[in-house]
C-alpha atoms as a PDB file:
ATOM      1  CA  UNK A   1       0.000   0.000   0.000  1.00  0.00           C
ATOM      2  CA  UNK A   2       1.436   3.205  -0.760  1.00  0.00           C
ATOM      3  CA  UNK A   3       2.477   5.784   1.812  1.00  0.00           C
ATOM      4  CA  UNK A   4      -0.398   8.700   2.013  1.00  0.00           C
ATOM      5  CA  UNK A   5       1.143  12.356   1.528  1.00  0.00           C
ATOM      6  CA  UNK A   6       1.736  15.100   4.168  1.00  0.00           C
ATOM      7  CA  UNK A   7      -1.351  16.250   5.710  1.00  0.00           C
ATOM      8  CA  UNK A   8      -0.272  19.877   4.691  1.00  0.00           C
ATOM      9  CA  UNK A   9       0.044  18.612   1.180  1.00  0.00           C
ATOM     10  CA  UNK A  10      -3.205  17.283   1.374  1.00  0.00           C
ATOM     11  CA  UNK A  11      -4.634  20.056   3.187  1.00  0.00           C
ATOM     12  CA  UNK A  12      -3.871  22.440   0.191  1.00  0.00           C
ATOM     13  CA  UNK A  13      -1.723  21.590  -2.784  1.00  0.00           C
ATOM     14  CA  UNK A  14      -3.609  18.406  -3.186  1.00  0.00           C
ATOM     15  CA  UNK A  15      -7.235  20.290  -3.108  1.00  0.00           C
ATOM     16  CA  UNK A  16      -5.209  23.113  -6.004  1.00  0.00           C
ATOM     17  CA  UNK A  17      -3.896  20.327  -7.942  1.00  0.00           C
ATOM     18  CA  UNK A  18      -7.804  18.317  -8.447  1.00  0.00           C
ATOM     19  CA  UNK A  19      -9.022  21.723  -9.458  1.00  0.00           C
ATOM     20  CA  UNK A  20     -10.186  23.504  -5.946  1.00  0.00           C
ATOM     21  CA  UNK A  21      -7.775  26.731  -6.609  1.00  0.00           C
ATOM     22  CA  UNK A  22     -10.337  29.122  -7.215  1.00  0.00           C
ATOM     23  CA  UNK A  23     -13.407  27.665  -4.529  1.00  0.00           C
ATOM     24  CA  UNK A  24     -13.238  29.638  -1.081  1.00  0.00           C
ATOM     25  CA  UNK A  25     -10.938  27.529   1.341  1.00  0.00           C
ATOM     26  CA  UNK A  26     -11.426  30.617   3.921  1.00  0.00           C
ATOM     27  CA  UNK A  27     -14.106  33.517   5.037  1.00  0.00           C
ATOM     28  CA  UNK A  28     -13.430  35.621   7.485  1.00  0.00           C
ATOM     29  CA  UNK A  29     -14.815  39.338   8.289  1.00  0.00           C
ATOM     30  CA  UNK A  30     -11.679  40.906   7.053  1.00  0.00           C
ATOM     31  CA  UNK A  31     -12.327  38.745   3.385  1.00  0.00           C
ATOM     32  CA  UNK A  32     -12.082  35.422   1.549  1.00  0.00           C
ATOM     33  CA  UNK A  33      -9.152  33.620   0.456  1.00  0.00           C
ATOM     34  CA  UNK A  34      -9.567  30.898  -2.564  1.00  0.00           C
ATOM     35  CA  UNK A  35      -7.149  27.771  -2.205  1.00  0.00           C
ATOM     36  CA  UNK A  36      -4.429  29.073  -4.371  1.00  0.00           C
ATOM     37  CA  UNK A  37      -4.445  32.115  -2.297  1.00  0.00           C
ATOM     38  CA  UNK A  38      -4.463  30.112   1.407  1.00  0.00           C
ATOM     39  CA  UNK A  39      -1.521  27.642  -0.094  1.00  0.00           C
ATOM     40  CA  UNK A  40       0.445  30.968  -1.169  1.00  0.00           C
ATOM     41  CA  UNK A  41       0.077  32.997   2.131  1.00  0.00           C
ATOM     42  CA  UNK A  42       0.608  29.635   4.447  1.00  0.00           C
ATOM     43  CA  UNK A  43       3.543  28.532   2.251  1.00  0.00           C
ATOM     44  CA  UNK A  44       4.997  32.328   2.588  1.00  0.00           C
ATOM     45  CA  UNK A  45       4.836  32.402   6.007  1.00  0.00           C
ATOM     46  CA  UNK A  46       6.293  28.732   6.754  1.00  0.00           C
ATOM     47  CA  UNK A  47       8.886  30.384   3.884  1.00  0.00           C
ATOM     48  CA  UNK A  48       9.445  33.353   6.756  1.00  0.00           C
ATOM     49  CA  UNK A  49       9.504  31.047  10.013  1.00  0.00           C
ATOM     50  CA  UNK A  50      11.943  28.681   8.163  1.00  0.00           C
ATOM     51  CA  UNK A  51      13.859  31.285   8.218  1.00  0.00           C
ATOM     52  CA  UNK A  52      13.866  32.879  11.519  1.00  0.00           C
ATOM     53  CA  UNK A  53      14.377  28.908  12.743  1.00  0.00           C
ATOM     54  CA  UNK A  54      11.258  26.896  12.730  1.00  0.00           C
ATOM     55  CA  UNK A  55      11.724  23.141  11.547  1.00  0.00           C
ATOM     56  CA  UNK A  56      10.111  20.093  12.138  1.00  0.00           C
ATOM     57  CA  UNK A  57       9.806  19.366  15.419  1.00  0.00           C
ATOM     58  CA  UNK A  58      11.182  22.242  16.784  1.00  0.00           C
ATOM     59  CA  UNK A  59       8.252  23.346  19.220  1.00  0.00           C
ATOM     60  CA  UNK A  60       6.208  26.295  18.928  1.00  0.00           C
ATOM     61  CA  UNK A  61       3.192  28.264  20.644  1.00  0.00           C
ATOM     62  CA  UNK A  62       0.581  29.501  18.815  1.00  0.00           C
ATOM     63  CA  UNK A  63      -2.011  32.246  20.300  1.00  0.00           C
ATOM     64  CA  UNK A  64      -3.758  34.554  17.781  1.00  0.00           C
ATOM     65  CA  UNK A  65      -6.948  35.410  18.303  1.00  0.00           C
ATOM     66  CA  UNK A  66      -7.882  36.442  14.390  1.00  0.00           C
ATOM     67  CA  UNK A  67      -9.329  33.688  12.465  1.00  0.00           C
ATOM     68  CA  UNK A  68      -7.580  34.527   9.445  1.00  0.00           C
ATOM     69  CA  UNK A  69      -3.920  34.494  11.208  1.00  0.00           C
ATOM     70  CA  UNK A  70      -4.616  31.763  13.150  1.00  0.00           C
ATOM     71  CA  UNK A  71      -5.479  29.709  10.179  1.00  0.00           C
ATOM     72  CA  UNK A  72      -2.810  30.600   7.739  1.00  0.00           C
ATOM     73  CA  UNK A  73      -0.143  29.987  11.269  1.00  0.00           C
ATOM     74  CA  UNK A  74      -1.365  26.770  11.905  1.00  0.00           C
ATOM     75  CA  UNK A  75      -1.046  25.708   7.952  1.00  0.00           C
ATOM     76  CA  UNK A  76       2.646  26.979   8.073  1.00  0.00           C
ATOM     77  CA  UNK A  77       3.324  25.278  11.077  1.00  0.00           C
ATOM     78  CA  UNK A  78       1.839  22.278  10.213  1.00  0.00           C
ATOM     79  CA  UNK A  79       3.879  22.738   6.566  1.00  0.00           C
ATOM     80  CA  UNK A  80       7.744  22.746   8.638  1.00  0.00           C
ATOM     81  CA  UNK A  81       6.262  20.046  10.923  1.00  0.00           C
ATOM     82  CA  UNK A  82       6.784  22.099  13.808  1.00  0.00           C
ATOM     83  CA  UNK A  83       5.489  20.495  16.697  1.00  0.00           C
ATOM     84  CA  UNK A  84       2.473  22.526  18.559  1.00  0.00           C
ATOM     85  CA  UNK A  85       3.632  23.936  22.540  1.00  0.00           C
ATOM     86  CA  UNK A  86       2.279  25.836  24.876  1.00  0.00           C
ATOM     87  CA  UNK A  87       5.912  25.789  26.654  1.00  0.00           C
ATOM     88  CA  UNK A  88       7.895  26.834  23.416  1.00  0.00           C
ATOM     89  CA  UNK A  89      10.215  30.107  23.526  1.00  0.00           C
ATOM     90  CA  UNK A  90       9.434  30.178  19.360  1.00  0.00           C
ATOM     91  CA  UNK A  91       5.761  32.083  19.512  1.00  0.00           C
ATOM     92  CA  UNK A  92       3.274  33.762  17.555  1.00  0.00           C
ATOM     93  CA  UNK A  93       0.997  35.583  19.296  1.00  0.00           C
ATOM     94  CA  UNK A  94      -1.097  38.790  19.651  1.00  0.00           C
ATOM     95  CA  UNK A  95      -3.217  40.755  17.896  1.00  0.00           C
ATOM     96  CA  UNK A  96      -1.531  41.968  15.725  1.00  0.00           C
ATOM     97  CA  UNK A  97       0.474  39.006  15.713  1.00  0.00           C
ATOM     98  CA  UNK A  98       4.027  38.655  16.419  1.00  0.00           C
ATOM     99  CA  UNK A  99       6.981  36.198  16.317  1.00  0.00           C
ATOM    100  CA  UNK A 100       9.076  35.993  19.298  1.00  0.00           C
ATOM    101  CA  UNK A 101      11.763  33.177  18.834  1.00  0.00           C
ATOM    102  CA  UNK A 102      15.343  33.890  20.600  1.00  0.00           C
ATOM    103  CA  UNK A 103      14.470  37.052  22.111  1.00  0.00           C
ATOM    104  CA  UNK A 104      13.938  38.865  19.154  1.00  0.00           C
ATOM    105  CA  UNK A 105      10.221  39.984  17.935  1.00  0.00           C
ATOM    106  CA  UNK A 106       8.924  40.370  14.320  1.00  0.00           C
ATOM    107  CA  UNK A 107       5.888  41.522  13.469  1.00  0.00           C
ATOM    108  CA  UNK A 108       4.311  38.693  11.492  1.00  0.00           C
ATOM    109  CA  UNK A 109       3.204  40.469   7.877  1.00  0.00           C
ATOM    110  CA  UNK A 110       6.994  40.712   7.450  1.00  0.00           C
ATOM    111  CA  UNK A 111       7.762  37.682   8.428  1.00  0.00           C
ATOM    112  CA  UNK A 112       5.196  36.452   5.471  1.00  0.00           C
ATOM    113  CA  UNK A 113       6.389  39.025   3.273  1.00  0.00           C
ATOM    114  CA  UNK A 114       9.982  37.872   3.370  1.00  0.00           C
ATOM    115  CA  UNK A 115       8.591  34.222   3.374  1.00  0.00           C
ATOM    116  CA  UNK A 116       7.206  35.414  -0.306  1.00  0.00           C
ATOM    117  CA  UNK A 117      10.699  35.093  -1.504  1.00  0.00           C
ATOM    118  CA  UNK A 118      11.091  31.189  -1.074  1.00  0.00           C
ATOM    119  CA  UNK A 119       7.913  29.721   0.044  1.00  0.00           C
ATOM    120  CA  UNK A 120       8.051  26.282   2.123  1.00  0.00           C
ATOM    121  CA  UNK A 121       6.783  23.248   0.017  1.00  0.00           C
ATOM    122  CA  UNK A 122       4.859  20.725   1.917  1.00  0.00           C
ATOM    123  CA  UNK A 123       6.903  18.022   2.819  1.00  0.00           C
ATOM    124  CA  UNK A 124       6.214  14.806   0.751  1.00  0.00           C
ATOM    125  CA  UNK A 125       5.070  12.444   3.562  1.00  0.00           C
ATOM    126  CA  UNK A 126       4.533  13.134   7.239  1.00  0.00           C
ATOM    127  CA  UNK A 127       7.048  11.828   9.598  1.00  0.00           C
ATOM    128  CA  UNK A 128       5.917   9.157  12.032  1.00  0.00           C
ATOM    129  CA  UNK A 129       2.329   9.538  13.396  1.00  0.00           C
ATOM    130  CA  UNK A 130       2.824  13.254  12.940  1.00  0.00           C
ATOM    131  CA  UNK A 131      -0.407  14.174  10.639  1.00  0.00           C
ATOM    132  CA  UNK A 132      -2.644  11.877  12.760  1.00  0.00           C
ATOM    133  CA  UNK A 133      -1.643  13.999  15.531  1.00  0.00           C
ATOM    134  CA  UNK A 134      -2.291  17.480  14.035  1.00  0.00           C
ATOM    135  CA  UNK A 135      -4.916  16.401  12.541  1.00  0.00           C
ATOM    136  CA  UNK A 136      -6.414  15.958  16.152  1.00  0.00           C
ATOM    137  CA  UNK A 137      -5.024  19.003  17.595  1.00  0.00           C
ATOM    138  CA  UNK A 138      -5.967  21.195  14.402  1.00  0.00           C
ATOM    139  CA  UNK A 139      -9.400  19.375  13.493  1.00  0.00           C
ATOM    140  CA  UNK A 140     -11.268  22.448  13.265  1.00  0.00           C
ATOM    141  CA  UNK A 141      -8.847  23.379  10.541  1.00  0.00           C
ATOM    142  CA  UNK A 142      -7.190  20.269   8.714  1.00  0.00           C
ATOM    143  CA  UNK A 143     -10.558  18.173   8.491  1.00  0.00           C
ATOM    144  CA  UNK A 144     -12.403  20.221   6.500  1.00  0.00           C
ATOM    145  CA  UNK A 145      -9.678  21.787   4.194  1.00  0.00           C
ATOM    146  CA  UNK A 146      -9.234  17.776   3.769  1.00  0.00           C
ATOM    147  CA  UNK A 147     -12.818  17.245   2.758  1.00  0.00           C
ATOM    148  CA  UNK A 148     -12.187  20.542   0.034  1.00  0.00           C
ATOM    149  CA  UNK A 149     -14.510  22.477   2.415  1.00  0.00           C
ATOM    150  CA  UNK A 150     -14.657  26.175   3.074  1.00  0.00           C
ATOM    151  CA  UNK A 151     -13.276  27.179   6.519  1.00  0.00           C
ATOM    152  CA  UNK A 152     -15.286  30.702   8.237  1.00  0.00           C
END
């Protein structure tokens, strides 16, 4: 039997490869964001936190309380295979949101924009029981971009 791909990958590039890119894969007050558009600003932003650090499992604390941040954070996240805690000294947090990671803060539009310049691709296949996992601890997210649903 073959090996399933990433949950990120499945999450998003999968959904933009079987013809999903334009359909709504998030509404929020502040707008909506097709597929395409979600897998381009989570992708940038995993692209940013890459850079300030963030790998797989490296841990990581993530407290926004905007719907649209919170989303495209836990996509990037889930993207490096960073590994969700409340403990970790790598944060985003806030309203506007921030990145705090070895005593340094960056305000997290920069991060993304600088992310813009090499994106993170999804890795191929999860490692270990990794997307089972985030898939419990980011259900209200991963299950139904999975199921080519429209998160709000």
């Amino acid at each position: 039997m073959a090996r399933p791909h990433s949950v990120a990958f499945r999450a998003l590039d999968l959904n933009v490869i079987r013809g999903r890119a334009d359909d709504s894969a998030l509404v929020t007050p502040t707008g909506t964001l097709s597929y395409a558009q979600l897998l381009h600003e989570s992708a940038s932003l995993a692209g940013g936190l890459r850079e300030l650090g963030l790998r797989a499992g490296v841990p990581v604390h993530l407290d926004v309380p905007d719907r649209h941040v919170w989303v495209v954070s836990v996509l990037a996240i889930v993207r490096l295979g960073a590994e969700p805690d409340e403990r970790a000294s790598f944060t985003i947090t806030g309203d506007p949101a921030v990145i705090n990671v070895g005593g340094e803060e960056y305000e997290l539009d920069l991060v993304l924009r600088a992310g813009r310049v090499d994106p993170a691709a999804a890795e191929v296949h999860d490692s270990g029981d990794y997307g089972e996992r985030m898939e419990r601890r980011f259900g209200d997210v991963l299950a139904t971009l999975l199921h080519g649903g429209t998160l709000t």
